[in-house]
PDB file of N, CA and C in Angstrom:
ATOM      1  N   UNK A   1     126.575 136.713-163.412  1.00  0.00           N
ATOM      2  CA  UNK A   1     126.753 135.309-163.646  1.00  0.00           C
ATOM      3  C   UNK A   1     128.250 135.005-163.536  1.00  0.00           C
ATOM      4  N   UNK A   2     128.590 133.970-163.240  1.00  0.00           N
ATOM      5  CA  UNK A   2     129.907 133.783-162.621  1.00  0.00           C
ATOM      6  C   UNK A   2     130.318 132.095-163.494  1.00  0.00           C
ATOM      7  N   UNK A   3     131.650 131.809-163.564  1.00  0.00           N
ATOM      8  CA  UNK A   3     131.498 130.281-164.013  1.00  0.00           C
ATOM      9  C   UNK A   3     132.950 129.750-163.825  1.00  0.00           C
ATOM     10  N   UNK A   4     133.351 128.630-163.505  1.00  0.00           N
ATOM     11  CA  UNK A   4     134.226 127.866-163.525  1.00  0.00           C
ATOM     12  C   UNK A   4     135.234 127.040-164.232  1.00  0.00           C
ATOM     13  N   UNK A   5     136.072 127.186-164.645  1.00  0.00           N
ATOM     14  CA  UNK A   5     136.840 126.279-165.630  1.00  0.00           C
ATOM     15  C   UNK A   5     138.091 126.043-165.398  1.00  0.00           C
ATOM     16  N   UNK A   6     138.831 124.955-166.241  1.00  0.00           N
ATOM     17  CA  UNK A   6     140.102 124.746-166.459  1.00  0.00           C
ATOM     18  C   UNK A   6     140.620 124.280-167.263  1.00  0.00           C
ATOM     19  N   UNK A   7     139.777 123.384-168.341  1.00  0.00           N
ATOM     20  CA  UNK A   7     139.865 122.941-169.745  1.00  0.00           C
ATOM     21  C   UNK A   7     139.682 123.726-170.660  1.00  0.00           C
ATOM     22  N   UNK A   8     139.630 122.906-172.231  1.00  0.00           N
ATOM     23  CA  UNK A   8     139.521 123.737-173.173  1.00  0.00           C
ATOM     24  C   UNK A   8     137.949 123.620-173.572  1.00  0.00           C
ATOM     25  N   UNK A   9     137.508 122.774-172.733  1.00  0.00           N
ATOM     26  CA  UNK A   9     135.659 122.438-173.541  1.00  0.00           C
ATOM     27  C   UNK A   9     134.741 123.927-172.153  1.00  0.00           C
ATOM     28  N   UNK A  10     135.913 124.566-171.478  1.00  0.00           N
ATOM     29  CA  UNK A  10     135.327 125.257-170.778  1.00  0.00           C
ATOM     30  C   UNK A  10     135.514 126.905-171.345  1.00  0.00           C
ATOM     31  N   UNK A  11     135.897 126.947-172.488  1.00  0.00           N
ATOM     32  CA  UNK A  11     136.322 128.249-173.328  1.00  0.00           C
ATOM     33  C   UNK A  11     135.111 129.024-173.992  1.00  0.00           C
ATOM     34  N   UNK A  12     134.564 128.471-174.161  1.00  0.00           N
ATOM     35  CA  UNK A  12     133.230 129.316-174.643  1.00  0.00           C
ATOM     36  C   UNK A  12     132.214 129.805-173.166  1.00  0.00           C
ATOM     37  N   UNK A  13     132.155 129.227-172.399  1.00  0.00           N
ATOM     38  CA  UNK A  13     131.471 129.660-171.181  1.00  0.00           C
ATOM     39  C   UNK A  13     131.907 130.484-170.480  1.00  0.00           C
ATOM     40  N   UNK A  14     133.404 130.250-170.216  1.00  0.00           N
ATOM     41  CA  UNK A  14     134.413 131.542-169.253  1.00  0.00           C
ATOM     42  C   UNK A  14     134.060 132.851-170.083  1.00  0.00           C
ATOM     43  N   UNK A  15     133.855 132.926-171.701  1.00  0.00           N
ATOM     44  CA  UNK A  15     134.202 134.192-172.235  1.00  0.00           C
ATOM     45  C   UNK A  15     132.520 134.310-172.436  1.00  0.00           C
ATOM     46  N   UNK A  16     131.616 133.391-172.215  1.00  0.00           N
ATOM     47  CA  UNK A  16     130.623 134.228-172.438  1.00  0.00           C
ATOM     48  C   UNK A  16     129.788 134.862-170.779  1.00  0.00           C
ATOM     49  N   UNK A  17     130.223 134.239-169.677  1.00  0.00           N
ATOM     50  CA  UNK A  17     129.406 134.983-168.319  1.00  0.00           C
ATOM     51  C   UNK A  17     130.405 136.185-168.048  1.00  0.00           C
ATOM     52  N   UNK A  18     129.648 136.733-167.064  1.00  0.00           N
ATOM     53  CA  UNK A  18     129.963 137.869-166.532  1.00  0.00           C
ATOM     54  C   UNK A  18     131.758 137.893-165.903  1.00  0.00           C
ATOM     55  N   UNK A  19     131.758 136.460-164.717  1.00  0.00           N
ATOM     56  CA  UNK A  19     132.969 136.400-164.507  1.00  0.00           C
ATOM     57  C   UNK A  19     133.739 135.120-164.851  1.00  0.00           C
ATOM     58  N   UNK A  20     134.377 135.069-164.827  1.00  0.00           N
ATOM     59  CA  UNK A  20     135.041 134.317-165.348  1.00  0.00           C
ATOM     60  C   UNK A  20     136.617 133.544-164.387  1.00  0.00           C
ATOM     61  N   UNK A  21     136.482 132.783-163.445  1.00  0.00           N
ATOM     62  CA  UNK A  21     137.338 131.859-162.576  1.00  0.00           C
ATOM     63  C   UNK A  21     137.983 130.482-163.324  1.00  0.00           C
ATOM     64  N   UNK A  22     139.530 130.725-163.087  1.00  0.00           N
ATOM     65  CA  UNK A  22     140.274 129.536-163.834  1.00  0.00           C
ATOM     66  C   UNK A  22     140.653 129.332-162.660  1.00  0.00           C
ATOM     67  N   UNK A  23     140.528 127.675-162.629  1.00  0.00           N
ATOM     68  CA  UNK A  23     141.264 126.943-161.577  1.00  0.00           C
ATOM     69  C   UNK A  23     142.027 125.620-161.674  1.00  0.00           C
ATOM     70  N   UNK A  24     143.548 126.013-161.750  1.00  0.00           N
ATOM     71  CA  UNK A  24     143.938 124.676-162.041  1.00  0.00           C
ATOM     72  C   UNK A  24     143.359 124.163-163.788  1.00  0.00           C
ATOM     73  N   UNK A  25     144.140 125.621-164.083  1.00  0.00           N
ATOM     74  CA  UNK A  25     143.867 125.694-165.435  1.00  0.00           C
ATOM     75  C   UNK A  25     144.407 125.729-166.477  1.00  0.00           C
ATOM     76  N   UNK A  26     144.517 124.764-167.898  1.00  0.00           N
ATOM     77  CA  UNK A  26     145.151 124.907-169.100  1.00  0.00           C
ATOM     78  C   UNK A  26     145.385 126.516-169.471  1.00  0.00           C
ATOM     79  N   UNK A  27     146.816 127.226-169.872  1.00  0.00           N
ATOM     80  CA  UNK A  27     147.323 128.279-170.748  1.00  0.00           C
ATOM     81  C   UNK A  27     146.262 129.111-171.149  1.00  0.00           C
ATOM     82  N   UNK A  28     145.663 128.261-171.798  1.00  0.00           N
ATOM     83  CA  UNK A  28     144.161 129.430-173.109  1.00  0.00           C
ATOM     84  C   UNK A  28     142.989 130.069-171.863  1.00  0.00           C
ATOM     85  N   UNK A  29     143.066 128.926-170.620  1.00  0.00           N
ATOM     86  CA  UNK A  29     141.871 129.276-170.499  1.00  0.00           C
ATOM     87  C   UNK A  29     142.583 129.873-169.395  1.00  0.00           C
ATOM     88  N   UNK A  30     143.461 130.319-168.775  1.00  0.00           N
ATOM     89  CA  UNK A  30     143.688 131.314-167.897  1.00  0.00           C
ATOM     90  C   UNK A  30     143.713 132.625-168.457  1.00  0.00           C
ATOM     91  N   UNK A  31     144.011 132.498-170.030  1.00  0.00           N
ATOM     92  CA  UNK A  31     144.501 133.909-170.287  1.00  0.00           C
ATOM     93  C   UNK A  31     143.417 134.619-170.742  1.00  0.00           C
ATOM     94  N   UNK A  32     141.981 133.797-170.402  1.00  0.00           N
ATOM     95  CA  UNK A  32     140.797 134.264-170.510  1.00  0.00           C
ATOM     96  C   UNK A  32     139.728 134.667-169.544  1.00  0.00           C
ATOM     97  N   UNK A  33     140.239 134.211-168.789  1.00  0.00           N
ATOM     98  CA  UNK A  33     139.807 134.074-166.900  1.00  0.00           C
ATOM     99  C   UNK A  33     139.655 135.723-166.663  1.00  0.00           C
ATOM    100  N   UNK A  34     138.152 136.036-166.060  1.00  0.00           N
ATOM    101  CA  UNK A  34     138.853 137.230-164.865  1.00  0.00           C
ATOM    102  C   UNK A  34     139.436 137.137-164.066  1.00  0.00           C
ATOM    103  N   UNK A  35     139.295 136.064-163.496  1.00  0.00           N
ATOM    104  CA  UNK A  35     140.261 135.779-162.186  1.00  0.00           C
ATOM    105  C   UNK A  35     140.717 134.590-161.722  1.00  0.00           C
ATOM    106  N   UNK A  36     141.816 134.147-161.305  1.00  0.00           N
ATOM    107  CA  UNK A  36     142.699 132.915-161.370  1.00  0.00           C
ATOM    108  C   UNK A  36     142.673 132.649-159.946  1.00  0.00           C
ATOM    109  N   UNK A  37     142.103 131.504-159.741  1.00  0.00           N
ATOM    110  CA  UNK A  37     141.754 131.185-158.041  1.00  0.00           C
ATOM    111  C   UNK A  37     143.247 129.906-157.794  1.00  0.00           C
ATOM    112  N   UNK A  38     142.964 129.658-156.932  1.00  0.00           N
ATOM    113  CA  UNK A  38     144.032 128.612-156.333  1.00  0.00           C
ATOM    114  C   UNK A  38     143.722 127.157-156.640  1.00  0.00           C
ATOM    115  N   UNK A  39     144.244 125.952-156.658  1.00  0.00           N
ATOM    116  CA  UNK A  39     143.450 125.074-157.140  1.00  0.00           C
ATOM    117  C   UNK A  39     142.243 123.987-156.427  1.00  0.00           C
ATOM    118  N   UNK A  40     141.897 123.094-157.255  1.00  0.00           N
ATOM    119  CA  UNK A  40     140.733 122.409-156.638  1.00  0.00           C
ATOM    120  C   UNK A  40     140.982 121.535-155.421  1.00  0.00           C
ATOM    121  N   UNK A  41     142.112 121.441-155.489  1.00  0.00           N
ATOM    122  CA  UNK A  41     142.529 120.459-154.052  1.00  0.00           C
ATOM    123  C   UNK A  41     142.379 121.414-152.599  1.00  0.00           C
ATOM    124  N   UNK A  42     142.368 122.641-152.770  1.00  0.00           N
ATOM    125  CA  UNK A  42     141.991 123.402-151.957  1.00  0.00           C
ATOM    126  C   UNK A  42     140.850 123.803-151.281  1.00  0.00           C
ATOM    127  N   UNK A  43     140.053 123.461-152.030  1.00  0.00           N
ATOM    128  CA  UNK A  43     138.690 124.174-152.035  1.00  0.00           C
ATOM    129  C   UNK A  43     138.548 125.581-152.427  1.00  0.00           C
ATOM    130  N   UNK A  44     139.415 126.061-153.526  1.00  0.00           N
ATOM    131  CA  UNK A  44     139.261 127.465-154.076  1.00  0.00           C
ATOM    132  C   UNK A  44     137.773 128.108-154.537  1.00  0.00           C
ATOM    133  N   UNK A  45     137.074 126.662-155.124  1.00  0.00           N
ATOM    134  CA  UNK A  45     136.321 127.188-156.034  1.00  0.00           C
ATOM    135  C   UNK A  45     135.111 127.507-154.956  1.00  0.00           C
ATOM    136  N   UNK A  46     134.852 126.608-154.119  1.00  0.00           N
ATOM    137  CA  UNK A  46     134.179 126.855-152.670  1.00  0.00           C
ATOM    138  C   UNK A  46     134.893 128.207-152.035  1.00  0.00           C
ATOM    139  N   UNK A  47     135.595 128.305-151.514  1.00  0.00           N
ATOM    140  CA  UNK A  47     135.887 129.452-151.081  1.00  0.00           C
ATOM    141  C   UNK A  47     135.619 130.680-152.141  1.00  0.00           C
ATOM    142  N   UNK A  48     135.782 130.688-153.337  1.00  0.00           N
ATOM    143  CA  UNK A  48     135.198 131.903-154.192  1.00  0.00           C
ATOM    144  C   UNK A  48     133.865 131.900-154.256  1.00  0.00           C
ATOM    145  N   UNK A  49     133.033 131.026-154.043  1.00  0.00           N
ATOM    146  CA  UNK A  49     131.373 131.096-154.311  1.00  0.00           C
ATOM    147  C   UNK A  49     130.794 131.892-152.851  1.00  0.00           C
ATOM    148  N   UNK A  50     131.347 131.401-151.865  1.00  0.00           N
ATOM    149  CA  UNK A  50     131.595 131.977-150.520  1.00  0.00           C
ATOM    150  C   UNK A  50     131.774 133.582-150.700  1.00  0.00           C
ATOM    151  N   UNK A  51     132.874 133.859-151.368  1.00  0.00           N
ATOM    152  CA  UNK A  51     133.183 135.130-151.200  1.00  0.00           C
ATOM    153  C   UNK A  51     131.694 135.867-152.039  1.00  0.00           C
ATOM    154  N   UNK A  52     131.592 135.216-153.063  1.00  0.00           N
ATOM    155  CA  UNK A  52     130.853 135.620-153.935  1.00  0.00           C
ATOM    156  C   UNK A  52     128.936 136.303-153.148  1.00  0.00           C
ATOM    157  N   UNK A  53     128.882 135.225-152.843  1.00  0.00           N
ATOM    158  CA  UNK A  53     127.710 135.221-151.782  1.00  0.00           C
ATOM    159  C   UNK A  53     127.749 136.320-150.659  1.00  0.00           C
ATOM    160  N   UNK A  54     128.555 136.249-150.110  1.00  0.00           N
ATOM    161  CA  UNK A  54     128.962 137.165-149.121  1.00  0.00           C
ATOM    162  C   UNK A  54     128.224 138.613-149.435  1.00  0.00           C
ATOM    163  N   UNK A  55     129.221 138.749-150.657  1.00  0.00           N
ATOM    164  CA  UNK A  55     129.660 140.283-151.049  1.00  0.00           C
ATOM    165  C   UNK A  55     127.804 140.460-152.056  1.00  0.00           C
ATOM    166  N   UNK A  56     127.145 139.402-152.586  1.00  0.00           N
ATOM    167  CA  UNK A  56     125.735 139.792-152.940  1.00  0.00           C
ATOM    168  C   UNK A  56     124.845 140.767-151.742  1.00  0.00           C
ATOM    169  N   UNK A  57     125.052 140.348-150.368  1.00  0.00           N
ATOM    170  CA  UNK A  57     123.868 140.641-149.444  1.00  0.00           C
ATOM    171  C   UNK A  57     124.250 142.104-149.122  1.00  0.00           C
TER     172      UNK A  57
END
């Protein structure tokens, strides 16, 4: 299970799935993140679901 955040109402979800993606993210919730993507103006979070998918098959 994988999940998305960057606020603080997103702190209980990052620490309870499997992974955990901060994007364009408040202090607390990066330092909780597995992994720190690039931000939303990018299409990071698309490009990580992508990767994500990929690497399932």
């Amino acid at each position: 299970m994988a999940a998305f955040g960057d606020g603080g109402n997103d702190f209980e979800m990052l620490q309870f799935v499997g992974q955990g993606f901060a994007s364009d993210a408040i202090p607390s919730i990066k330092a909780i993140a597995d992994h720190i993507i690039g931000s939303n103006e990018a299409e990071s979070v698309l490009t990580q679901i992508k990767k994500i998918l990929v690497a399932e098959k």
